[in-house]
PDB file of N, CA and C in Angstrom:
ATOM      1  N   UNK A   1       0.843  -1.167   0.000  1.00  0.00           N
ATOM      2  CA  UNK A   1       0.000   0.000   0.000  1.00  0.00           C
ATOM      3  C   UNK A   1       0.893   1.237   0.000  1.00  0.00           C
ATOM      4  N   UNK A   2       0.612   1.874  -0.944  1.00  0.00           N
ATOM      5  CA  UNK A   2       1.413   3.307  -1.091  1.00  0.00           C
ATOM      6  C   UNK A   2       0.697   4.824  -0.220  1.00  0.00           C
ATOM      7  N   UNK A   3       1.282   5.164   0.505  1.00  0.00           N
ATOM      8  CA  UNK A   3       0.753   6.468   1.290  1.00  0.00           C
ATOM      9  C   UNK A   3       1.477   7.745   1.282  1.00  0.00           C
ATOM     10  N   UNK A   4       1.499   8.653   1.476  1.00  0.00           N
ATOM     11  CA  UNK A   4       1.957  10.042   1.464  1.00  0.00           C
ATOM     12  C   UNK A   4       2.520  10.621   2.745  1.00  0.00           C
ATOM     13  N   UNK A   5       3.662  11.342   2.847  1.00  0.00           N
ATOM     14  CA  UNK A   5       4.435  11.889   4.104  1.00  0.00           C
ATOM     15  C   UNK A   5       3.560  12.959   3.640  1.00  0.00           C
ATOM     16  N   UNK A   6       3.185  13.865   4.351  1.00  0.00           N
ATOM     17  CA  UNK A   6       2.174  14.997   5.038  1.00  0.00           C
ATOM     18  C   UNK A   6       3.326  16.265   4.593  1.00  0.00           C
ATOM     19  N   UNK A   7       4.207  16.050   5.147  1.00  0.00           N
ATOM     20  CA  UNK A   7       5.158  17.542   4.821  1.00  0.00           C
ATOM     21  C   UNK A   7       5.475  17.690   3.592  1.00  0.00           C
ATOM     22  N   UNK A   8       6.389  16.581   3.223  1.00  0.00           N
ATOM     23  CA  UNK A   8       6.994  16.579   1.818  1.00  0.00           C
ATOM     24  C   UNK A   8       6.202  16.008   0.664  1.00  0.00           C
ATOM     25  N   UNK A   9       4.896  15.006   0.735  1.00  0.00           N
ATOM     26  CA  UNK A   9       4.545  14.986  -0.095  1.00  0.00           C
ATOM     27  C   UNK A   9       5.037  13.828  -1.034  1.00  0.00           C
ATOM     28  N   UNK A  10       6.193  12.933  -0.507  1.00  0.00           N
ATOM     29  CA  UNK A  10       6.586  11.737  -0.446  1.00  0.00           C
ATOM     30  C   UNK A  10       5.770  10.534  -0.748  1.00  0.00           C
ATOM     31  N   UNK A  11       5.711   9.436  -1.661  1.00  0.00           N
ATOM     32  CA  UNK A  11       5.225   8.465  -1.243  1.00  0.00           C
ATOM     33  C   UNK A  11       5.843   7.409  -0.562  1.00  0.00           C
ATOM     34  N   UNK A  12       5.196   6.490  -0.235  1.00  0.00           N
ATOM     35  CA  UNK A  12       5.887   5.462   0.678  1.00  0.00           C
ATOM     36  C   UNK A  12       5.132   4.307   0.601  1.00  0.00           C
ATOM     37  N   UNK A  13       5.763   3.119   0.647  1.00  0.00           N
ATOM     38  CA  UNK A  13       5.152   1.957   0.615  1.00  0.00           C
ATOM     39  C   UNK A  13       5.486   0.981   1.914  1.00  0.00           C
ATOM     40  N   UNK A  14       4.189   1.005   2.408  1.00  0.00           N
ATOM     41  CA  UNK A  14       3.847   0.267   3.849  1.00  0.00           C
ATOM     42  C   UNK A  14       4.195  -1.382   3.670  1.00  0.00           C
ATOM     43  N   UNK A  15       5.244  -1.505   4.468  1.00  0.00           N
ATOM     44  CA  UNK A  15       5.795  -2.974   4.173  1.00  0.00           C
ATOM     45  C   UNK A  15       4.839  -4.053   5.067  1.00  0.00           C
ATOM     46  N   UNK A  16       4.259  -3.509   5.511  1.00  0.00           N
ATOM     47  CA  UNK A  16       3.297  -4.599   6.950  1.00  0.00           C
ATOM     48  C   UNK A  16       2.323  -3.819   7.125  1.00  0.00           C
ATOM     49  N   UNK A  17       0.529  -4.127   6.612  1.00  0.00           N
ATOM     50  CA  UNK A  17      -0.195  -3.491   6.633  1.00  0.00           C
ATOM     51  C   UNK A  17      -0.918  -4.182   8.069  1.00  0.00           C
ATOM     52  N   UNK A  18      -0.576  -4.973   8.667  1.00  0.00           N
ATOM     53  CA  UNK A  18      -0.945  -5.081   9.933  1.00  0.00           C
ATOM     54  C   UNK A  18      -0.311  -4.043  11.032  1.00  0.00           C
ATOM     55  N   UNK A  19       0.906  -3.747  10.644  1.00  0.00           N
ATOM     56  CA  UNK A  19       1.310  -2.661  11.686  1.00  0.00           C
ATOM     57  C   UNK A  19       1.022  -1.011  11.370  1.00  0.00           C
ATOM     58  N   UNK A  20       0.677  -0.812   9.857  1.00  0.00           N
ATOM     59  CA  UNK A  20      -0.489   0.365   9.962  1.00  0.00           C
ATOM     60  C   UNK A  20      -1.910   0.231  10.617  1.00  0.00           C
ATOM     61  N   UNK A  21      -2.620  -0.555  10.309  1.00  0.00           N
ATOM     62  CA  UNK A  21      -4.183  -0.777  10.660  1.00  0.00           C
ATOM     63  C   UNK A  21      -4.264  -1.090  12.614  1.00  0.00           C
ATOM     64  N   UNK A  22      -2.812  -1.400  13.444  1.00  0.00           N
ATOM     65  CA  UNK A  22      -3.189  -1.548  14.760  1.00  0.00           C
ATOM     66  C   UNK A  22      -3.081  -0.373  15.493  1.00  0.00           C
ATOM     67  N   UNK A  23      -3.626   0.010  15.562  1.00  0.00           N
ATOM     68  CA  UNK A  23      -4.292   1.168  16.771  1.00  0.00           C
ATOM     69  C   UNK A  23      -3.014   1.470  17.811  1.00  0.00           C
ATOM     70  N   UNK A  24      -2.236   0.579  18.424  1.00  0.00           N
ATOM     71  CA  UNK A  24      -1.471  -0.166  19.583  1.00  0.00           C
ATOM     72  C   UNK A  24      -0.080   0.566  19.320  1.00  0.00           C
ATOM     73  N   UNK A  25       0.239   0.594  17.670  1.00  0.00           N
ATOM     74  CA  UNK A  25       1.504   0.948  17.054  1.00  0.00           C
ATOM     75  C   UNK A  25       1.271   2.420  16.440  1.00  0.00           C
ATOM     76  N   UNK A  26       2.698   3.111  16.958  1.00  0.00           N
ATOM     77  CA  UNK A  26       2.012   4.490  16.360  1.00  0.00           C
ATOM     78  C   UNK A  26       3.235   4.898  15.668  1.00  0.00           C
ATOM     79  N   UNK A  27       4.179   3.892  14.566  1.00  0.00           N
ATOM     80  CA  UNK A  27       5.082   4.169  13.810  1.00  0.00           C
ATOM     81  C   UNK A  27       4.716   2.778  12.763  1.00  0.00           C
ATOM     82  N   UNK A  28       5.292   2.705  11.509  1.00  0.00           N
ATOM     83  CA  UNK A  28       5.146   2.032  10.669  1.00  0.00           C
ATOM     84  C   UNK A  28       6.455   1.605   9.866  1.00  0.00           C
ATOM     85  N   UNK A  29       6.892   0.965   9.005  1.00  0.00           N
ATOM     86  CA  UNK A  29       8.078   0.634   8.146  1.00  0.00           C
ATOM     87  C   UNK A  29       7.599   0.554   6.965  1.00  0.00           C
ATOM     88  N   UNK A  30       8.351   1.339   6.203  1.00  0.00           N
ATOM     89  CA  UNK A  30       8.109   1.546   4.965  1.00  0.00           C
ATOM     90  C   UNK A  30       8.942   1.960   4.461  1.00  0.00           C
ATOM     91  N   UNK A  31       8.812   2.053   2.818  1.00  0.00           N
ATOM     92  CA  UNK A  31      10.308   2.597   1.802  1.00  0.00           C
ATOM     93  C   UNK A  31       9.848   3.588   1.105  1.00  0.00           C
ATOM     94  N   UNK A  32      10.805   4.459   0.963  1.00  0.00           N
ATOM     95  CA  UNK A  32      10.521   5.649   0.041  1.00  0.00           C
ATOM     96  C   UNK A  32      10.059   5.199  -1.466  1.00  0.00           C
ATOM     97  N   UNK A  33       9.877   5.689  -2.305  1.00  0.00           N
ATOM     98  CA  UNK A  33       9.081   5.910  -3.575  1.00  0.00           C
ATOM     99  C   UNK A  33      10.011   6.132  -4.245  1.00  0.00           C
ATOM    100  N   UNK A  34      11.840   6.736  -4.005  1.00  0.00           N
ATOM    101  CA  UNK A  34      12.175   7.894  -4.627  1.00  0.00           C
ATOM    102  C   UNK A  34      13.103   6.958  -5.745  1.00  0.00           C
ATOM    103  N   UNK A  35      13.180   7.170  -7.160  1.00  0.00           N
ATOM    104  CA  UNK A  35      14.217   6.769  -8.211  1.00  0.00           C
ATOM    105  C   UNK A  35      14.060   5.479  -8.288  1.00  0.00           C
ATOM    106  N   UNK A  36      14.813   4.651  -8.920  1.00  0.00           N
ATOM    107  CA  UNK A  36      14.064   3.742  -9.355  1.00  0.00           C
ATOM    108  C   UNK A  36      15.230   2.459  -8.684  1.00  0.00           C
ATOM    109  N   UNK A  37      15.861   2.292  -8.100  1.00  0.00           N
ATOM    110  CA  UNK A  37      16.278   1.795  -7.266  1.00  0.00           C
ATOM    111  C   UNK A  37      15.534   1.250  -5.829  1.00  0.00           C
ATOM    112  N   UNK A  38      15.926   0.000  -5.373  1.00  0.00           N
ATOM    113  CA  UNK A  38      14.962  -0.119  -3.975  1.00  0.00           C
ATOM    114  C   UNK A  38      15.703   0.841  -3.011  1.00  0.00           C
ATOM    115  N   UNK A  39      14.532   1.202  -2.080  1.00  0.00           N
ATOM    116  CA  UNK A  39      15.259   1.795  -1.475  1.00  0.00           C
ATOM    117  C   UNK A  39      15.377   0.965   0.293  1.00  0.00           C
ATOM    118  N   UNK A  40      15.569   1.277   1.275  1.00  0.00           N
ATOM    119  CA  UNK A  40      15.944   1.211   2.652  1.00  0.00           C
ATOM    120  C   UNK A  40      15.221   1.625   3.247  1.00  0.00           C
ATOM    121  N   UNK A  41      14.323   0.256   4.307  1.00  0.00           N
ATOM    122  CA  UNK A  41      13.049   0.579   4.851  1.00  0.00           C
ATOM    123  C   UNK A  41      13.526   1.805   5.978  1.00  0.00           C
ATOM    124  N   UNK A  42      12.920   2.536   6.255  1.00  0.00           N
ATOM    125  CA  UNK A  42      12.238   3.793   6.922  1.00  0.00           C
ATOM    126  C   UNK A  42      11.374   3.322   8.234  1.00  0.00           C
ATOM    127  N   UNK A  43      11.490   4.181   9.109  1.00  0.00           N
ATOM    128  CA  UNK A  43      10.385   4.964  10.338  1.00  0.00           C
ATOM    129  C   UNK A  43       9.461   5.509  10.074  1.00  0.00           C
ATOM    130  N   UNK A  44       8.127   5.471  10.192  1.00  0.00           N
ATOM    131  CA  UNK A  44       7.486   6.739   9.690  1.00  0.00           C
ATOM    132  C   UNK A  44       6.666   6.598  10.587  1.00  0.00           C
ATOM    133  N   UNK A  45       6.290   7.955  11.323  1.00  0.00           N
ATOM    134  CA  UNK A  45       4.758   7.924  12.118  1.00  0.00           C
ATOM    135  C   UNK A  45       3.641   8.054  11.777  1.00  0.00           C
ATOM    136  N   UNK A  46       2.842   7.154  12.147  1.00  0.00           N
ATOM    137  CA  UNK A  46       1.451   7.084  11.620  1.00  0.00           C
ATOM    138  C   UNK A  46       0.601   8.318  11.208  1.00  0.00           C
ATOM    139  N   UNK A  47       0.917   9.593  12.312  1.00  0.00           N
ATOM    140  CA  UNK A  47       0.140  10.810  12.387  1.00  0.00           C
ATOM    141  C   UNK A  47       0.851  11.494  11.485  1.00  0.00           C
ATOM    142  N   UNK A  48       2.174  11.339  10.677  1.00  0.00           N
ATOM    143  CA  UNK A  48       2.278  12.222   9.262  1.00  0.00           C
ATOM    144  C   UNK A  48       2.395  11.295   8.176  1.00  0.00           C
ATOM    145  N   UNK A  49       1.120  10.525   7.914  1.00  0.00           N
ATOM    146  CA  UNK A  49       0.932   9.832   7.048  1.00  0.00           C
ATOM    147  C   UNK A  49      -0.527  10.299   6.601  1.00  0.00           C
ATOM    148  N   UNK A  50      -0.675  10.313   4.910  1.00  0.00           N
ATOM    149  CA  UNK A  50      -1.984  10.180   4.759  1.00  0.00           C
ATOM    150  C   UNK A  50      -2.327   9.589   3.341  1.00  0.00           C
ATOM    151  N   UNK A  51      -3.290   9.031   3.142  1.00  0.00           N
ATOM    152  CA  UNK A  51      -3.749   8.180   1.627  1.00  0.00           C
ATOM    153  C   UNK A  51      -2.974   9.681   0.495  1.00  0.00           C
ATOM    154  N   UNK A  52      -2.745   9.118  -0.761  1.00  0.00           N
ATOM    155  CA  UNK A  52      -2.429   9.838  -1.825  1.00  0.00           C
ATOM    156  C   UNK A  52      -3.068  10.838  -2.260  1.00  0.00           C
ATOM    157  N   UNK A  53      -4.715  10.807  -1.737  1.00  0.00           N
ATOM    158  CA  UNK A  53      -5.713  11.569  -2.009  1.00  0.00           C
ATOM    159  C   UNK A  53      -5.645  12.856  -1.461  1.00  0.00           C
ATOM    160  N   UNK A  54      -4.757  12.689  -0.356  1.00  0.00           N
ATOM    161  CA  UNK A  54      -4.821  13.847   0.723  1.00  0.00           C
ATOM    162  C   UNK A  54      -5.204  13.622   2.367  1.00  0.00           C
ATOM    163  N   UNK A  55      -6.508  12.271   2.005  1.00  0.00           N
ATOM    164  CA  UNK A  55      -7.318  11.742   3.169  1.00  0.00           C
ATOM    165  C   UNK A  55      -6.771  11.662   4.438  1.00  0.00           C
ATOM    166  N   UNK A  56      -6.946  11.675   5.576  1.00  0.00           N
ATOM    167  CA  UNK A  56      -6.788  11.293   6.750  1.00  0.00           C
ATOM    168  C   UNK A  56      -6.507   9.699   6.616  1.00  0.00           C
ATOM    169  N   UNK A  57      -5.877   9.339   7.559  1.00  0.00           N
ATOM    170  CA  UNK A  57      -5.754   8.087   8.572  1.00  0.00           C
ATOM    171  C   UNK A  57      -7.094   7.703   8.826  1.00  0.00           C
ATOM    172  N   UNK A  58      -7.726   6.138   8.989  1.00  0.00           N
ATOM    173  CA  UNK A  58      -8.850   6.360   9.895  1.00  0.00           C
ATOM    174  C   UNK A  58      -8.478   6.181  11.191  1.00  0.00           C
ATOM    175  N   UNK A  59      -9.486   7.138  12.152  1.00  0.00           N
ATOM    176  CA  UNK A  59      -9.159   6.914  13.728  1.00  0.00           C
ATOM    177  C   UNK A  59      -9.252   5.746  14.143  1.00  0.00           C
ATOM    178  N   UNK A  60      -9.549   4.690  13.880  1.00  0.00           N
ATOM    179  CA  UNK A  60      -9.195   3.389  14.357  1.00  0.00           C
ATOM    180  C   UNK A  60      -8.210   3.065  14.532  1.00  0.00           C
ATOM    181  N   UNK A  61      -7.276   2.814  12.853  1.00  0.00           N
ATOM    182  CA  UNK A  61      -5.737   2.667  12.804  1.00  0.00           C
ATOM    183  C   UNK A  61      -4.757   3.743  13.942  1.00  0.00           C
ATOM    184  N   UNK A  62      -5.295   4.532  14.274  1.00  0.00           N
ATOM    185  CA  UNK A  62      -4.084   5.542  15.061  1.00  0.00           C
ATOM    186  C   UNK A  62      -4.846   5.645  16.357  1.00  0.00           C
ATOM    187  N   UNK A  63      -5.696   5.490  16.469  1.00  0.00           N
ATOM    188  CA  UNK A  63      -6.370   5.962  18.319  1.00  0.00           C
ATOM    189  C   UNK A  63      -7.015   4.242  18.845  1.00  0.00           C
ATOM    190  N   UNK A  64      -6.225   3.607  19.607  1.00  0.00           N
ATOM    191  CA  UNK A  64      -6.681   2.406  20.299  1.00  0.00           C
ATOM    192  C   UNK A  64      -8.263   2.837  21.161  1.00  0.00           C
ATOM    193  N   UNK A  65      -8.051   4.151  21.764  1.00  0.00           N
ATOM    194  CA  UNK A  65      -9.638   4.259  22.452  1.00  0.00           C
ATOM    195  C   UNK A  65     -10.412   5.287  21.376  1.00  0.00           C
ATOM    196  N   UNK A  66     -10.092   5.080  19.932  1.00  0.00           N
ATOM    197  CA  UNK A  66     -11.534   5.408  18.999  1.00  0.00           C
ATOM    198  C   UNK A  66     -12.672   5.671  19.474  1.00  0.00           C
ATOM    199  N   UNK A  67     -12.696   4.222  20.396  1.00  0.00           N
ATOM    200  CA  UNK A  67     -14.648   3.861  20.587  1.00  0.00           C
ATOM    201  C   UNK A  67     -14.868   4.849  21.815  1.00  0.00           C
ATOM    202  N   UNK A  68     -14.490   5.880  22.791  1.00  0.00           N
ATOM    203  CA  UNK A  68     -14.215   6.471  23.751  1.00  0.00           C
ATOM    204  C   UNK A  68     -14.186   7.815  23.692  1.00  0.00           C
ATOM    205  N   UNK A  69     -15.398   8.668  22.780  1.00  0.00           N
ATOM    206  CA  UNK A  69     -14.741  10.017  22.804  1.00  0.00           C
ATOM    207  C   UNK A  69     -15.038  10.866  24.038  1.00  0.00           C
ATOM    208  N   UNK A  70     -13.927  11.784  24.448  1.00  0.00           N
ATOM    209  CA  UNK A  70     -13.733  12.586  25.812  1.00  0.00           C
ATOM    210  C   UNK A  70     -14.392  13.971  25.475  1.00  0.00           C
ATOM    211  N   UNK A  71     -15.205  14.035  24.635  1.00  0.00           N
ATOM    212  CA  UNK A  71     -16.294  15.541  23.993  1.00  0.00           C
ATOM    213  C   UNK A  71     -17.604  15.037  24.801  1.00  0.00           C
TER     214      UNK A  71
END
């Protein structure tokens, strides 16, 4: 799954889509996008990640108490 760094605008490809989608983990491994060479998996935090579209994260994947709002 390919996603977007928030600042730069980067893509990135999520090597373990179980450790994006758990709530529990709030960093991910993934590889840059950049040239056409592989590149060297990466750190990335969940909260400057977002779909290609622009989209948000869903709050599931990043907030373990989702079901719990404090409003």
């Amino acid at each position: 799954m390919l996603l977007q760094v928030k600042d730069s605008g980067e893509l990135v490809k999520i090597l373990e889509i179980q450790e994006l989608i758990d709530p529990n983990t709030d960093i991910v491994q993934a590889k840059d996008q950049e040239g056409q060479e592989e590149q060297q998996p990466e750190t990335f935090k969940k909260q400057n990640l977002v779909f290609p579209s622009g989209e948000v994260l869903p709050r599931c994947w990043i907030d373990a108490n989702y079901r719990h709002d404090n409003g």
